[in-house]
N, C-alpha and C. Protein backbone atom coordinates (compact mmCIF):
# COMPACT_ATOMS: atom_id res chain seq x y z
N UNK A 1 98.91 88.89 110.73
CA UNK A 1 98.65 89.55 109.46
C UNK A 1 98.16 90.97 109.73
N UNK A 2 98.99 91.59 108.86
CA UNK A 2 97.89 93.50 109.52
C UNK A 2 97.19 93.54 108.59
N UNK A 3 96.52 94.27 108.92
CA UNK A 3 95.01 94.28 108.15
C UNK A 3 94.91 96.32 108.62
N UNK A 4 94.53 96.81 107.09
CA UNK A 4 93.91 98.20 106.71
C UNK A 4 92.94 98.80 107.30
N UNK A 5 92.96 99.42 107.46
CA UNK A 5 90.59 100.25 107.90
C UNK A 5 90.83 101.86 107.48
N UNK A 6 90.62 101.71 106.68
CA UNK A 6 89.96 103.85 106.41
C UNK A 6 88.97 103.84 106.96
N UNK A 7 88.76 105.19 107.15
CA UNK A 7 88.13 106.04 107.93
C UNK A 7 87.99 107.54 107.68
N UNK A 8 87.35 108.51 107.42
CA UNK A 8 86.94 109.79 107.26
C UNK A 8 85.82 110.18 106.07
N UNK A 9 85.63 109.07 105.09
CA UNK A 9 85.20 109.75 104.15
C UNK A 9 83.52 110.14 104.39
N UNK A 10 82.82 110.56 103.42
CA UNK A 10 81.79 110.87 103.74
C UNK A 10 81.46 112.18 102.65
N UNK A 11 80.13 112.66 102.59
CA UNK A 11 79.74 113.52 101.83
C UNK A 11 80.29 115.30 102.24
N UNK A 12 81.12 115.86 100.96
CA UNK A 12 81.22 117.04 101.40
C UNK A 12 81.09 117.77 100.21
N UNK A 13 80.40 119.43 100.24
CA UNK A 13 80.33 120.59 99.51
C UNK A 13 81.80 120.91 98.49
N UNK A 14 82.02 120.89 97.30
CA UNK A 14 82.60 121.55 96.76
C UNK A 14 83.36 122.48 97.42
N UNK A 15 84.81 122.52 97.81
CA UNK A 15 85.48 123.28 98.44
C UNK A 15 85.76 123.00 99.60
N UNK A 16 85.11 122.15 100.35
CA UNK A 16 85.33 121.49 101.49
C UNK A 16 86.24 120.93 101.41
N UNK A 17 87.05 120.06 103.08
CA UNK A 17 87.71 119.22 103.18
C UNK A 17 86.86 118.04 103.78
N UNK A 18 88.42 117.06 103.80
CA UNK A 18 87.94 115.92 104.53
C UNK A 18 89.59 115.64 105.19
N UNK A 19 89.95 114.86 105.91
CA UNK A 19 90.90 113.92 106.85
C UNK A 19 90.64 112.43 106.56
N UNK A 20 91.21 111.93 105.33
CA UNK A 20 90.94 109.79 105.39
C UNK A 20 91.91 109.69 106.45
N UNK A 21 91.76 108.31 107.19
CA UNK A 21 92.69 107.91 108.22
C UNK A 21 92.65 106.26 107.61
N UNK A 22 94.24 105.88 107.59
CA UNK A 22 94.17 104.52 107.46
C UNK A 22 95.28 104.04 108.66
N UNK A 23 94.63 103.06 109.02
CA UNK A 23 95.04 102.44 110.49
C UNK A 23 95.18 101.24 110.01
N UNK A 24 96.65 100.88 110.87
CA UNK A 24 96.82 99.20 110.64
C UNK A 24 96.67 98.84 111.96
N UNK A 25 95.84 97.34 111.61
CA UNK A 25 95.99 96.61 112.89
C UNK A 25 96.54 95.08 113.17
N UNK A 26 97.32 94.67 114.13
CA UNK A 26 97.04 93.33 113.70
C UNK A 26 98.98 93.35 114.56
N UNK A 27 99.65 92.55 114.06
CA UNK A 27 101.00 92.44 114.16
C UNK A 27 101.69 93.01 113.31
N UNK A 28 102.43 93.75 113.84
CA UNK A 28 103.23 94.78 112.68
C UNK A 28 104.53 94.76 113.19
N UNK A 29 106.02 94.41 112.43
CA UNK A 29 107.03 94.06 112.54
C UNK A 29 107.90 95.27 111.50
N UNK A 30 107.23 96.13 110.89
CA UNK A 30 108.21 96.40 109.97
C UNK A 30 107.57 97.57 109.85
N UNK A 31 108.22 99.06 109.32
CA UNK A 31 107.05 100.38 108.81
C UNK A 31 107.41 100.29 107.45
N UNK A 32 106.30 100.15 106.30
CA UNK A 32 106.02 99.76 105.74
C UNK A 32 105.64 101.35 104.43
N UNK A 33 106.02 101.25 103.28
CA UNK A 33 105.56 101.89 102.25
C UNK A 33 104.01 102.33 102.04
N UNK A 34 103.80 103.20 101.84
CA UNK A 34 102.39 103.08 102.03
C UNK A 34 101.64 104.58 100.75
N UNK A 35 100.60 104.38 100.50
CA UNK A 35 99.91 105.09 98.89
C UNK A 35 98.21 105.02 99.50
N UNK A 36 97.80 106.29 98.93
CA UNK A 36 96.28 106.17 98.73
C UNK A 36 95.83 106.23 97.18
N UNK A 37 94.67 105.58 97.11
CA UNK A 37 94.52 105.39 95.54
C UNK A 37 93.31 105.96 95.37
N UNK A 38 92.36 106.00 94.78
CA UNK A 38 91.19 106.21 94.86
C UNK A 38 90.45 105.68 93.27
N UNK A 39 89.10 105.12 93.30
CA UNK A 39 88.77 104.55 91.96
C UNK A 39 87.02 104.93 92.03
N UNK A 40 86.98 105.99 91.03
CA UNK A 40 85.50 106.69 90.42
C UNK A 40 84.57 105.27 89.70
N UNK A 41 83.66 105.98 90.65
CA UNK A 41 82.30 104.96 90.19
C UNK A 41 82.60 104.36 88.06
N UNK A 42 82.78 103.12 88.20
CA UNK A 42 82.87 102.78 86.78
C UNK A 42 84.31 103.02 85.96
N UNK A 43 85.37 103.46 86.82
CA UNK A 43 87.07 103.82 86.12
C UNK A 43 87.50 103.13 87.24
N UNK A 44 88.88 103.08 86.33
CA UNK A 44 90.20 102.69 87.01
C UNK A 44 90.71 102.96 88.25
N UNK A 45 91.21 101.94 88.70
CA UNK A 45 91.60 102.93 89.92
C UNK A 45 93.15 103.51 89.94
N UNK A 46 93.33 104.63 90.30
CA UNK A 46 94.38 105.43 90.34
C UNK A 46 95.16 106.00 91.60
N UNK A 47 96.60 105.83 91.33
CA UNK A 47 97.68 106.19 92.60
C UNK A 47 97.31 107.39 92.71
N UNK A 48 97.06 108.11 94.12
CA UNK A 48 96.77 109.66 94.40
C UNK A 48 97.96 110.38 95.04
N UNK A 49 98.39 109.36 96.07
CA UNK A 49 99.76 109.67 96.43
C UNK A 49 100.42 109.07 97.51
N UNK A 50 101.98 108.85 97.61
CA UNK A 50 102.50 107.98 98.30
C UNK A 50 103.42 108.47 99.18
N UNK A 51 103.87 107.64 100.04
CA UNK A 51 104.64 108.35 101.04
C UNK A 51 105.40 106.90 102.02
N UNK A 52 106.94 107.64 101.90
CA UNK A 52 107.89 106.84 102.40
C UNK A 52 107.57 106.47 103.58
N UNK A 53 109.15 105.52 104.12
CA UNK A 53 108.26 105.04 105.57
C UNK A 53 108.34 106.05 106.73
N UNK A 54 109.49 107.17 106.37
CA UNK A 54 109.32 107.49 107.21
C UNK A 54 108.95 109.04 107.12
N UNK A 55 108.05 109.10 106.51
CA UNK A 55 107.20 110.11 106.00
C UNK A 55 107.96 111.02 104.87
N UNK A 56 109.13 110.51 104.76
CA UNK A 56 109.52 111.23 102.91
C UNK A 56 109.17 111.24 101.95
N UNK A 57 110.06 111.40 100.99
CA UNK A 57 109.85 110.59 99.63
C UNK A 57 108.03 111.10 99.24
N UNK A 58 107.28 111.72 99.80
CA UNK A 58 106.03 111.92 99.73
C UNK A 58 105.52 112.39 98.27
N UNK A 59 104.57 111.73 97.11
CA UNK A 59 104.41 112.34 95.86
C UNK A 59 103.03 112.33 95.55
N UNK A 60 102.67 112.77 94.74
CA UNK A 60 101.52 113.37 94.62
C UNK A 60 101.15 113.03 92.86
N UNK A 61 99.40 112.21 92.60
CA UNK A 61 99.20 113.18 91.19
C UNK A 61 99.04 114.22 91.23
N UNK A 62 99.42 114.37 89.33
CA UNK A 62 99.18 116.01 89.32
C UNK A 62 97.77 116.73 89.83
N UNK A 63 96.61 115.51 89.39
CA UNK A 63 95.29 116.48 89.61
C UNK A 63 95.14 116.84 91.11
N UNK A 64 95.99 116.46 92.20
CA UNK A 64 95.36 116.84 93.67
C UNK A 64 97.05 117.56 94.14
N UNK A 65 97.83 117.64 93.20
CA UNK A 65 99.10 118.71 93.76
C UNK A 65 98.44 119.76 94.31
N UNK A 66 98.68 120.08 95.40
CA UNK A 66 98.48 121.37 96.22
C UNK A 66 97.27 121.70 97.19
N UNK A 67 96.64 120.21 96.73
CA UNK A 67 95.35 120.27 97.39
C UNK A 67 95.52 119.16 98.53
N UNK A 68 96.08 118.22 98.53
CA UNK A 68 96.03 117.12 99.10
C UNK A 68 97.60 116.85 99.75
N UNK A 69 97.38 116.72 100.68
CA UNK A 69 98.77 116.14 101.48
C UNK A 69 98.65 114.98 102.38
N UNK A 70 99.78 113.96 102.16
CA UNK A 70 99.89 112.76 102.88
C UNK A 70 100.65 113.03 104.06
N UNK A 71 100.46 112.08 104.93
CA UNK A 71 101.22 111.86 106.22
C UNK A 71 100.90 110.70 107.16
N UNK A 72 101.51 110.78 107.66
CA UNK A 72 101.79 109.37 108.37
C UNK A 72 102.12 109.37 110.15
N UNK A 73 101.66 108.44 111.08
CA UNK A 73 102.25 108.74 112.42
C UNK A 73 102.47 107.27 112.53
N UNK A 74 103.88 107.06 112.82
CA UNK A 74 104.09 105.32 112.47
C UNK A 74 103.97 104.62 113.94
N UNK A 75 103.89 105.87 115.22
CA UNK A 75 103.37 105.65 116.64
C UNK A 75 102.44 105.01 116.90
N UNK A 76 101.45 105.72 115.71
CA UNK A 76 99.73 105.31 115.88
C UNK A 76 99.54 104.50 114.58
N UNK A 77 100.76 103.73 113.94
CA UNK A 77 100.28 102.81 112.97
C UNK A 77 99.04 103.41 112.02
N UNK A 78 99.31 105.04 111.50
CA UNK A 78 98.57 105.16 110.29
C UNK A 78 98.82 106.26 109.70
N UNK A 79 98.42 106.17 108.56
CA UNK A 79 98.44 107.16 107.55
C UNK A 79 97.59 107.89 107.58
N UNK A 80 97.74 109.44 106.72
CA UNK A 80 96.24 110.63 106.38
C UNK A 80 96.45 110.81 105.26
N UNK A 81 95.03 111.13 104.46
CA UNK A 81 95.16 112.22 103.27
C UNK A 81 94.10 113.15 103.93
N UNK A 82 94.61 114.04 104.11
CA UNK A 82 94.32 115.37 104.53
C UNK A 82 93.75 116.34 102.67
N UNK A 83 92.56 116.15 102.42
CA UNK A 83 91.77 116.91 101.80
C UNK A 83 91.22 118.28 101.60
N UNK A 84 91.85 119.06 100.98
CA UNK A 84 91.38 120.04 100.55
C UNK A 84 90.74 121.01 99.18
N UNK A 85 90.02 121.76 99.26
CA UNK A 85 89.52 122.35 97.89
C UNK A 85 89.08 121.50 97.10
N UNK A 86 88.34 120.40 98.13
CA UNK A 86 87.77 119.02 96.96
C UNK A 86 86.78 119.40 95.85
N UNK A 87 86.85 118.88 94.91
CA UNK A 87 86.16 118.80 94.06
C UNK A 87 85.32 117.92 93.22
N UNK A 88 84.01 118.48 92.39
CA UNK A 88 83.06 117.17 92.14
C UNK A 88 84.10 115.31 91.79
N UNK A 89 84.94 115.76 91.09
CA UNK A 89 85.53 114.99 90.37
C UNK A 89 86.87 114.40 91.55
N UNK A 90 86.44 114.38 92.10
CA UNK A 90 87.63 114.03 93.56
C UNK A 90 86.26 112.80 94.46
N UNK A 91 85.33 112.90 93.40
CA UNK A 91 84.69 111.72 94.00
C UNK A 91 84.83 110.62 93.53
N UNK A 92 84.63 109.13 94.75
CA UNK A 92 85.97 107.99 94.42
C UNK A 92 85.22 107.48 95.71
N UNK A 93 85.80 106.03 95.53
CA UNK A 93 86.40 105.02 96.65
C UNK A 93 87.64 105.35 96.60
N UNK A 94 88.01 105.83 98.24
CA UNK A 94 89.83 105.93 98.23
C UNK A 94 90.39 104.50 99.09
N UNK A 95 90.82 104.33 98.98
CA UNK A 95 91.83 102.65 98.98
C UNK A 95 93.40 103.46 99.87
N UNK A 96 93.40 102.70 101.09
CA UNK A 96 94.91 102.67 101.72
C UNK A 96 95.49 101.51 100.95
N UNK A 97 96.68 101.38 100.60
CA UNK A 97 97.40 100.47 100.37
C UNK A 97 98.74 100.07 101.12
N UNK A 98 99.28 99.02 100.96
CA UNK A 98 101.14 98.79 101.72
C UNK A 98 101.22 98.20 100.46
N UNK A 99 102.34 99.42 100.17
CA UNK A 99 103.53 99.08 98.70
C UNK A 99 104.05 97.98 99.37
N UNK A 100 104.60 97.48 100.46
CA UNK A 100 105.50 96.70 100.32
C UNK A 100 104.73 95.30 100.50
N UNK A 101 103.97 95.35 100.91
CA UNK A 101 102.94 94.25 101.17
C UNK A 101 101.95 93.82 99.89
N UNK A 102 101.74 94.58 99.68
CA UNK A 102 100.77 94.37 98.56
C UNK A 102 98.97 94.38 98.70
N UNK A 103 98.91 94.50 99.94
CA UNK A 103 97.33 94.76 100.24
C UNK A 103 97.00 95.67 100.66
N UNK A 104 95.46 95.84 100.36
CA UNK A 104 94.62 96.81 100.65
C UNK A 104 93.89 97.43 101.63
N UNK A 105 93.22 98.39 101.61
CA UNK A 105 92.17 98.41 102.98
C UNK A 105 91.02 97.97 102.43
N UNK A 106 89.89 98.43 102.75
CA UNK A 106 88.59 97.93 102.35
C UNK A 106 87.92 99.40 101.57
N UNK A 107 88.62 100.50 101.30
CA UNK A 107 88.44 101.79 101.00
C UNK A 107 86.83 102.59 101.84
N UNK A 108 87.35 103.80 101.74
CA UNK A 108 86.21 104.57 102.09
C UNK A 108 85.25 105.47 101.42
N UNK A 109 84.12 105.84 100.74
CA UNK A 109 83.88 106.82 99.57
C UNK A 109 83.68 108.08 100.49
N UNK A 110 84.19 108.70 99.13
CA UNK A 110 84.17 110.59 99.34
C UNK A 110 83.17 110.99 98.41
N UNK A 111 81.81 111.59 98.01
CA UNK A 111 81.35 112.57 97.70
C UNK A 111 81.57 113.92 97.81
N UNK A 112 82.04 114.40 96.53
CA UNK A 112 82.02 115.46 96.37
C UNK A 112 80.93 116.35 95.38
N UNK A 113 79.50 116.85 96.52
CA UNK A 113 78.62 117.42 95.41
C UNK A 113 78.16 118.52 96.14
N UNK A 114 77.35 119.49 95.77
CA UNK A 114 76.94 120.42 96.29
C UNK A 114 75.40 120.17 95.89
């Protein structure tokens, strides 16, 4: 069974970045669809952006277009959201997911405060 783990988040300044890393581990037979989500203390949780298997197809919500880019190294079995120009409201539990699988990671939180 593969199993998720993020990794990067942590407290940063308004305008700062961050690097999430989601790593699969476990037995892996297939490269796999894959999305980060992220869900604000007390809301929904929401698709941030996804990315094919083999790093195409890559889309974005609108609120982090231009700020945020996905990627993937299917060598090292993981995905990035590479963070930029974060903002208060970009604070969240972010969640790796496998579209094709259907499970999760265990997510990581991002603060964004000054």
């Amino acid at each position: 069974q593969v199993r998720l783990v993020e990794s990067g988040g942590g407290l940063v300044q308004p305008g700062g970045s961050l690097r999430l890393s989601c790593q699969a581990s476990g037995t892996i037979s297939a490269i796999f669809n894959m999305a980060w989500y992220r869900q604000p203390s007390g809301k929904q949780r929401e698709l941030v952006a996804s990315i094919g298997r083999g790093g195409d197809s890559a889309s974005y919500a609108d609120s982090v277009k231009g700020r945020f880019t996905i990627s993937r190294d299917n060598a090292k079995n993981t995905v990035y959201l590479q963070m930029n120009s974060l903002r208060p409201e970009d604070t969240a539990v972010y969640y790796c997911k496998n579209r094709d699988l259907g499970y999760w990671g265990q997510g990581t939180q991002v603060t964004v405060s000054s």
